[in-house]
Protein backbone atom coordinates (compact mmCIF):
# COMPACT_ATOMS: atom_id res chain seq x y z
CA UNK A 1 -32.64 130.88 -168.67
CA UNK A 2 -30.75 134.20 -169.57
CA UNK A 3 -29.63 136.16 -166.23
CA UNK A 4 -29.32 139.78 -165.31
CA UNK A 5 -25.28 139.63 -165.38
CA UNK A 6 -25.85 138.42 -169.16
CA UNK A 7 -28.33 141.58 -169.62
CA UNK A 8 -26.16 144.05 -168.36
CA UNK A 9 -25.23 146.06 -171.89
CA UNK A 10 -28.96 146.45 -172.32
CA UNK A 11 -30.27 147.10 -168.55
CA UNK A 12 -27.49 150.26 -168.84
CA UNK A 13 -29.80 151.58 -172.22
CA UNK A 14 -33.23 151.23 -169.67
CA UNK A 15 -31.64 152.82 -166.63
CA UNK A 16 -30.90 156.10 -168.86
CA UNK A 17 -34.18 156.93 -170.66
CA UNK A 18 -34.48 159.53 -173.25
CA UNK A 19 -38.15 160.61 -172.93
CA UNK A 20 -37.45 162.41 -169.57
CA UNK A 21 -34.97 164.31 -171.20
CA UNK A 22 -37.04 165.01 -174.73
CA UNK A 23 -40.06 166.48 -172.10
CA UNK A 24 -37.16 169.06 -170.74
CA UNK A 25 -36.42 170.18 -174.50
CA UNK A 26 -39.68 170.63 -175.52
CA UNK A 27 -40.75 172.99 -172.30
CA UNK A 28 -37.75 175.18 -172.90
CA UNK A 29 -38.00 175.14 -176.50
CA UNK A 30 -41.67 176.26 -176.37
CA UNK A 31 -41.57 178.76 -173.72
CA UNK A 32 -38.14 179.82 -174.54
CA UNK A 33 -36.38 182.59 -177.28
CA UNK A 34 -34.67 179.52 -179.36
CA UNK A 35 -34.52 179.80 -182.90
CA UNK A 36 -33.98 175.91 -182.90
CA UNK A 37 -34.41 172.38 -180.93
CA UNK A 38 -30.83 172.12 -181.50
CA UNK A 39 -29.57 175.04 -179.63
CA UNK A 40 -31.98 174.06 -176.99
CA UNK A 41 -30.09 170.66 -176.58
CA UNK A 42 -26.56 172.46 -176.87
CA UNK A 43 -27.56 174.13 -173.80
CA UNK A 44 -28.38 171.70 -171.29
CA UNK A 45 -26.47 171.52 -168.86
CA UNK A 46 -23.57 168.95 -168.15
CA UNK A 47 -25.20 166.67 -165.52
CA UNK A 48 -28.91 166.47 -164.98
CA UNK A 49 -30.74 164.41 -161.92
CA UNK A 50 -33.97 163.25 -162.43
CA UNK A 51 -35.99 160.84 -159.78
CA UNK A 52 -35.09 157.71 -162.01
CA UNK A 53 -31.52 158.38 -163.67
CA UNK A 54 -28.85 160.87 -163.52
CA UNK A 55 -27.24 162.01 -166.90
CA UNK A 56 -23.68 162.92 -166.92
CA UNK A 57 -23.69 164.49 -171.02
CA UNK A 58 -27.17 165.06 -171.64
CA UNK A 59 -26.06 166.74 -175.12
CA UNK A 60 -24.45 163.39 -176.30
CA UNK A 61 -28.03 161.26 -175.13
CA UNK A 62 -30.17 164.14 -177.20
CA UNK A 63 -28.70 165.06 -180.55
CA UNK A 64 -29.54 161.34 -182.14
CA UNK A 65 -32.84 162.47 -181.38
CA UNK A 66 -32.90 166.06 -182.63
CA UNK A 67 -34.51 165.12 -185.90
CA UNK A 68 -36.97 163.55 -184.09
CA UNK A 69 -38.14 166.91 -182.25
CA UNK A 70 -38.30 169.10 -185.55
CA UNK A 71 -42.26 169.07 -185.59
CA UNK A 72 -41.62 171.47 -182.28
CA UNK A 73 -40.71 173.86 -184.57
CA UNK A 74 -43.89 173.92 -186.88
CA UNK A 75 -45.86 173.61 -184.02
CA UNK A 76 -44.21 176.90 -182.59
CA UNK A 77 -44.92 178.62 -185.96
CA UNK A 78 -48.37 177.59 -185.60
CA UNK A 79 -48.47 174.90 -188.16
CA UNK A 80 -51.11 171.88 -187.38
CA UNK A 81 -49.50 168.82 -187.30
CA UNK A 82 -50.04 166.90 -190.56
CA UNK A 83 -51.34 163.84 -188.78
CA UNK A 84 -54.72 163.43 -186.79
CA UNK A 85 -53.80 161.84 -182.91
CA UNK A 86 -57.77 160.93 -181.15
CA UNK A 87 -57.99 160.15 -177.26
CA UNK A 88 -59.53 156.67 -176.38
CA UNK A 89 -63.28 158.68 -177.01
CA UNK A 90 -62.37 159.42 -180.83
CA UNK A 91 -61.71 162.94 -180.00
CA UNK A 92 -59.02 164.82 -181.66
CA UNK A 93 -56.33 165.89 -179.38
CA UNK A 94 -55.38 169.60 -179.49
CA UNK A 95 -52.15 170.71 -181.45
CA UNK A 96 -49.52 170.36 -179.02
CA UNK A 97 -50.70 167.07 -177.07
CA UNK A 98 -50.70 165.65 -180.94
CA UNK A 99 -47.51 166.91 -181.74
CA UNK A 100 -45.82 165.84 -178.01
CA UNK A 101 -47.55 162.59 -178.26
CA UNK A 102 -46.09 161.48 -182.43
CA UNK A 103 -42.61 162.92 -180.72
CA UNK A 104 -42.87 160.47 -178.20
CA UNK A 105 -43.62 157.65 -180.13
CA UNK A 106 -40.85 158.14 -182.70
CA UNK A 107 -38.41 158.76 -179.93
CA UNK A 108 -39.14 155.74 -178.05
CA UNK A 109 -39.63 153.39 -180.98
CA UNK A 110 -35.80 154.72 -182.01
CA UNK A 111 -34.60 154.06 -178.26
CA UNK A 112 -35.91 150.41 -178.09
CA UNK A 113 -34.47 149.15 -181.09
CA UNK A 114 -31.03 149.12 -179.48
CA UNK A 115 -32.14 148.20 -176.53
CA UNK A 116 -34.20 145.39 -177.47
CA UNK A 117 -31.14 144.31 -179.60
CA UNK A 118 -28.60 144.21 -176.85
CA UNK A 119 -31.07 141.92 -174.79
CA UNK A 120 -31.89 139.77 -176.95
CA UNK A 121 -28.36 138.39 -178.59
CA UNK A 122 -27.30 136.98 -175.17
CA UNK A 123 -30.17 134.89 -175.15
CA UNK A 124 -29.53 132.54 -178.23
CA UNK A 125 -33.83 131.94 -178.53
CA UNK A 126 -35.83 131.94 -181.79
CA UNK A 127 -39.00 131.81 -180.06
CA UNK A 128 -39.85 135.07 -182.04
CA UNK A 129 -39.79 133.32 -185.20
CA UNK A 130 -42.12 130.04 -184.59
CA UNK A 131 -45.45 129.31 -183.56
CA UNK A 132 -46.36 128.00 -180.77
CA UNK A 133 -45.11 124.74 -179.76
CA UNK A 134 -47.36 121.96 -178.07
CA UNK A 135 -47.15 122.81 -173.99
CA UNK A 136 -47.87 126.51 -174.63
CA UNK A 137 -51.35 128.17 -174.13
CA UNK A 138 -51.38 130.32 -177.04
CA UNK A 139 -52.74 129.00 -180.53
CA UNK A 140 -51.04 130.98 -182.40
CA UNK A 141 -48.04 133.70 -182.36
CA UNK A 142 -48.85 136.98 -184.70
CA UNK A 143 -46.22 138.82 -186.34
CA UNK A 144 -47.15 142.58 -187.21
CA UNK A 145 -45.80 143.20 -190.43
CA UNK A 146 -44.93 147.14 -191.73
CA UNK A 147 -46.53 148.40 -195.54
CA UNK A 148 -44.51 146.48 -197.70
CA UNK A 149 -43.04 143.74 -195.75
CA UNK A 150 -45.60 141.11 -196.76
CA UNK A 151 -43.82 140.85 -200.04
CA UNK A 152 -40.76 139.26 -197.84
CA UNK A 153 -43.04 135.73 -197.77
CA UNK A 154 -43.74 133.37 -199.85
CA UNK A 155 -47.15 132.70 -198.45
CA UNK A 156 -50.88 132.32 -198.34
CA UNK A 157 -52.61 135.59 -198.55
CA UNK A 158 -56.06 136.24 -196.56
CA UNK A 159 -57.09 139.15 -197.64
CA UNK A 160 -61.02 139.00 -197.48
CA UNK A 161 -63.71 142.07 -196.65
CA UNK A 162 -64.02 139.59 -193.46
CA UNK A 163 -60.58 139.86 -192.12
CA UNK A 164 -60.26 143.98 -193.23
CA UNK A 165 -63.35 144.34 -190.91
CA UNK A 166 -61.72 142.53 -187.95
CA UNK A 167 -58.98 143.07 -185.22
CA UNK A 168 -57.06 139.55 -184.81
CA UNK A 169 -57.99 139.58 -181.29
CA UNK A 170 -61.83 139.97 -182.46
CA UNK A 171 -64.56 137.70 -180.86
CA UNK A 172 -65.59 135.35 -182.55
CA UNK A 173 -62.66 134.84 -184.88
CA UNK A 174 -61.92 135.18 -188.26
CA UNK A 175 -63.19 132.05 -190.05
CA UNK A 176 -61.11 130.73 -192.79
CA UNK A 177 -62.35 127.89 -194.67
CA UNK A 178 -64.84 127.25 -191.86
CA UNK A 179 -62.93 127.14 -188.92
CA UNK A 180 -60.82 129.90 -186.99
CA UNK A 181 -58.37 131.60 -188.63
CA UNK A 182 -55.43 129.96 -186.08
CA UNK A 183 -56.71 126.42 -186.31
CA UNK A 184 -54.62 125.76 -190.09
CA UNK A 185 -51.39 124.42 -189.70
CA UNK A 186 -49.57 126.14 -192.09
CA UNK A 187 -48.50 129.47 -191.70
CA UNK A 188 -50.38 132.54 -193.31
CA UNK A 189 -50.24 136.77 -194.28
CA UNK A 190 -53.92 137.77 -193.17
CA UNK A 191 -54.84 141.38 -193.50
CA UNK A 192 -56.72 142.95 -190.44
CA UNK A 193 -58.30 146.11 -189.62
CA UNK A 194 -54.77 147.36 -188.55
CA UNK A 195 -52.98 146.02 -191.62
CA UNK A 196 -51.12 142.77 -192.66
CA UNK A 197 -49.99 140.39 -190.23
CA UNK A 198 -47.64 137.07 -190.56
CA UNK A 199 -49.68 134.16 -188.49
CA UNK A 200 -47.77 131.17 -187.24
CA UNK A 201 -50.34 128.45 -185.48
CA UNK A 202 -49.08 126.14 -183.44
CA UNK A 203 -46.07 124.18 -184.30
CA UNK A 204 -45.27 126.49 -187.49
CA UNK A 205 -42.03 128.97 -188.48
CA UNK A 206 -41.57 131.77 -189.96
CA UNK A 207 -40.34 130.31 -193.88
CA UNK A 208 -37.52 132.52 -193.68
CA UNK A 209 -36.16 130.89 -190.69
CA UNK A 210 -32.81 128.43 -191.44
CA UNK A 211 -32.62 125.01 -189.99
CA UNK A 212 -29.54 125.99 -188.25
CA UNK A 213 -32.63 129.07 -186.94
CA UNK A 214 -30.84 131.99 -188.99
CA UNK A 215 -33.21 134.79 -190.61
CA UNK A 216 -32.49 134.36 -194.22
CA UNK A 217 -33.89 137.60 -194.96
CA UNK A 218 -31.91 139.75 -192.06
CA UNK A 219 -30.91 142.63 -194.16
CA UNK A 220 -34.81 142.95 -195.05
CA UNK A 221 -36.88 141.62 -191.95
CA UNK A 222 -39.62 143.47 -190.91
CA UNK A 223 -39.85 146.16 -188.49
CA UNK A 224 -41.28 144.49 -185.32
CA UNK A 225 -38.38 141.81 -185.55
CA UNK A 226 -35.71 144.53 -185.45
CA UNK A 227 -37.52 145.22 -181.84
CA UNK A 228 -38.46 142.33 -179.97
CA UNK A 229 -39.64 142.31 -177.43
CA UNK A 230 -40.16 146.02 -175.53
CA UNK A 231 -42.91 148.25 -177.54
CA UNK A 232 -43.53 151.67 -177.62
CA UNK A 233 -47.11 151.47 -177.65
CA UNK A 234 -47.69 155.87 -177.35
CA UNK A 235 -49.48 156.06 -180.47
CA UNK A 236 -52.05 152.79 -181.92
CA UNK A 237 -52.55 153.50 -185.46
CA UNK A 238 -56.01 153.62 -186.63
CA UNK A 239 -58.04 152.09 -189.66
CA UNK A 240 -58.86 155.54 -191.81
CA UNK A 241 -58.51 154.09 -195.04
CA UNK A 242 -55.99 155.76 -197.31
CA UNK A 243 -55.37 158.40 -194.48
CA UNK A 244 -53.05 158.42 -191.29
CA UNK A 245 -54.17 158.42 -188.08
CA UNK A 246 -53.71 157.42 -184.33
CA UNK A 247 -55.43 157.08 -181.16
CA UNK A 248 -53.66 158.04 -177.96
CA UNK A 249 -52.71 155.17 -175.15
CA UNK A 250 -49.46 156.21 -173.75
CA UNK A 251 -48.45 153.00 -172.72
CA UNK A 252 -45.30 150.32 -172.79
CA UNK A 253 -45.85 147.02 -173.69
CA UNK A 254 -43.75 144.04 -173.34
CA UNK A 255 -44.16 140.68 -174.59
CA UNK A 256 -43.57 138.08 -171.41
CA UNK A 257 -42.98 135.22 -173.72
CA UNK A 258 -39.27 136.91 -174.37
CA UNK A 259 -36.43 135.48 -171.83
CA UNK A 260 -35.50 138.86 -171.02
CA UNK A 261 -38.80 140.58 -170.59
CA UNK A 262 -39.36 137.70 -167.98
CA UNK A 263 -36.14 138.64 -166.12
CA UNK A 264 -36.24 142.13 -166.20
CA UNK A 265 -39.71 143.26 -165.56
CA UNK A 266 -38.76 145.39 -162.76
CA UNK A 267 -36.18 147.25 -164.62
CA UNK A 268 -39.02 147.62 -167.44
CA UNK A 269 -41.63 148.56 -165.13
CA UNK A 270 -39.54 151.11 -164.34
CA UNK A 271 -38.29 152.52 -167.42
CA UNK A 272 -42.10 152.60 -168.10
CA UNK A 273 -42.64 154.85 -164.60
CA UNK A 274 -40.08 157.21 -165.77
CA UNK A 275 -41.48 157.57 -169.00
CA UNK A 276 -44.41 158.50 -167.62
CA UNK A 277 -46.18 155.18 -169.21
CA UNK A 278 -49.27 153.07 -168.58
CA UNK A 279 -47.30 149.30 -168.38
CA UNK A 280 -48.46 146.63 -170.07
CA UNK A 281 -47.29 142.54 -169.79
CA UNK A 282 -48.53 140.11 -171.80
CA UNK A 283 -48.13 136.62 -173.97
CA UNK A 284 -47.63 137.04 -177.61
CA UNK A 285 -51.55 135.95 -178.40
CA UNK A 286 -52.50 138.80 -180.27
């Protein structure tokens, strides 16, 4: 088991949270006379305090985020933003919740890659890249996969009116071949409701996992395996078809399967708190 002194690199990242800060630009940018997001950032000042973290360079923590907060400025000039954000009732959020709440997501999603990154090299697992194995509860482990990155498998393709219907956590399950969709024992690319996902039942890997357990396709792997195991789960994209849109949950979810989420829940808990999050822990059973 991976300790906290092996974690330390990464448990630095959570203690100084960028959201807090991203909040502070947007107020002052909004209600302030700045021509731009990036004078606003110039001007914080050099140490900030917040209930959670002290920054000593604020400036240096923001600006890898500034492109991040450029929808402030159409929002400011009165521009919609181009992308429909619902509550959990379907109901569109008004302009600046929509445009806060896409900001949000973005930044945090850009945050947790490093983060996520530094915790998980110390701990020398590939549990993100196999099924299940034979003492776990879980039938099957689901990867998430990104437009375009089912093309990186040489797989099975479900792709059925059935499973385009269906969330993979849908009761009863999908039925493939007469039996639910996790029962096969090969590995498969179904596409859900939400998009395409990589499936590995129990006692299956990914086939672009090495022997020795390295990625053969590293350079190309999908999204969600550049960010195991910490989500930003802001913004859950909805089914609309051709068109983009997302409902609103403003939460943090990490996968308790992971080594690290295991050891560090506190310290995630509280990067959630200070993020103003709804926490979420769970298995990797989709």
């Amino acid at each position: 088991m991976v300790t906290k002194d092996e974690l330390q690199e990464g448990m630095a990242l959570l203690a100084q949270p960028v959201l807090p800060l991203v909040s502070m630009v947007q107020f002052l940018y909004l209600t302030g006379d700045f021509a731009t997001v990036e004078e606003v950032i110039a001007e914080m000042p050099p140490d900030i305090e917040t209930g959670y973290a002290t920054y000593a360079d604020p400036v240096s923590v923001l600006m890898p985020y500034a492109d991040l907060l450029q929808p402030l400025v159409a929002f400011k000039t009165g521009e919609p933003p181009a992308i429909t954000v619902v509550d959990a009732e379907n109901n569109p959020l008004d302009p600046m919740s929509a445009t806060t709440a896409l900001i949000a997501q973005n930044v945090l999603t850009r945050e947790l890659e490093p983060v996520n990154s530094l915790l998980c090299a110390p701990c020398h697992c590939t549990l993100c890249c196999v099924g299940p194995d034979a003492n776990m509860q879980q039938d099957y482990f689901e990867i998430p996969l990104q437009p375009g990155e089912a093309a990186h498998f040489s797989l099975e393709q479900i792709d059925t009116a059935a499973s385009r219907s269906q969330r993979i956590d849908a009761e009863p399950p999908l039925q493939v071949n007469g039996q639910d969709f996790y029962l096969r024992t090969d590995p498969a690319l179904i596409h859900w409701q939400s998009g395409w996902s990589l499936v590995l039942p129990k006692a299956s890997r990914c086939p672009n996992q090495a022997q020795s357990g390295r990625c053969l396709i590293y350079p190309d792997r999908p999204e969600v395996c550049r960010r195991p195991q910490i989500f930003a789960y802001m913004l859950e994209p909805l089914n609309q078809g051709e068109s983009k849109g997302y409902r609103l949950r403003q939460s943090l979810l990490a996968v308790v399967d992971c080594p690290y989420v295991q050891v560090l829940q506190d310290e995630i808990s509280a990067y959630a708190a200070a993020c103003e999050l709804e926490m979420f822990f769970r298995q990797n059973k989709a």
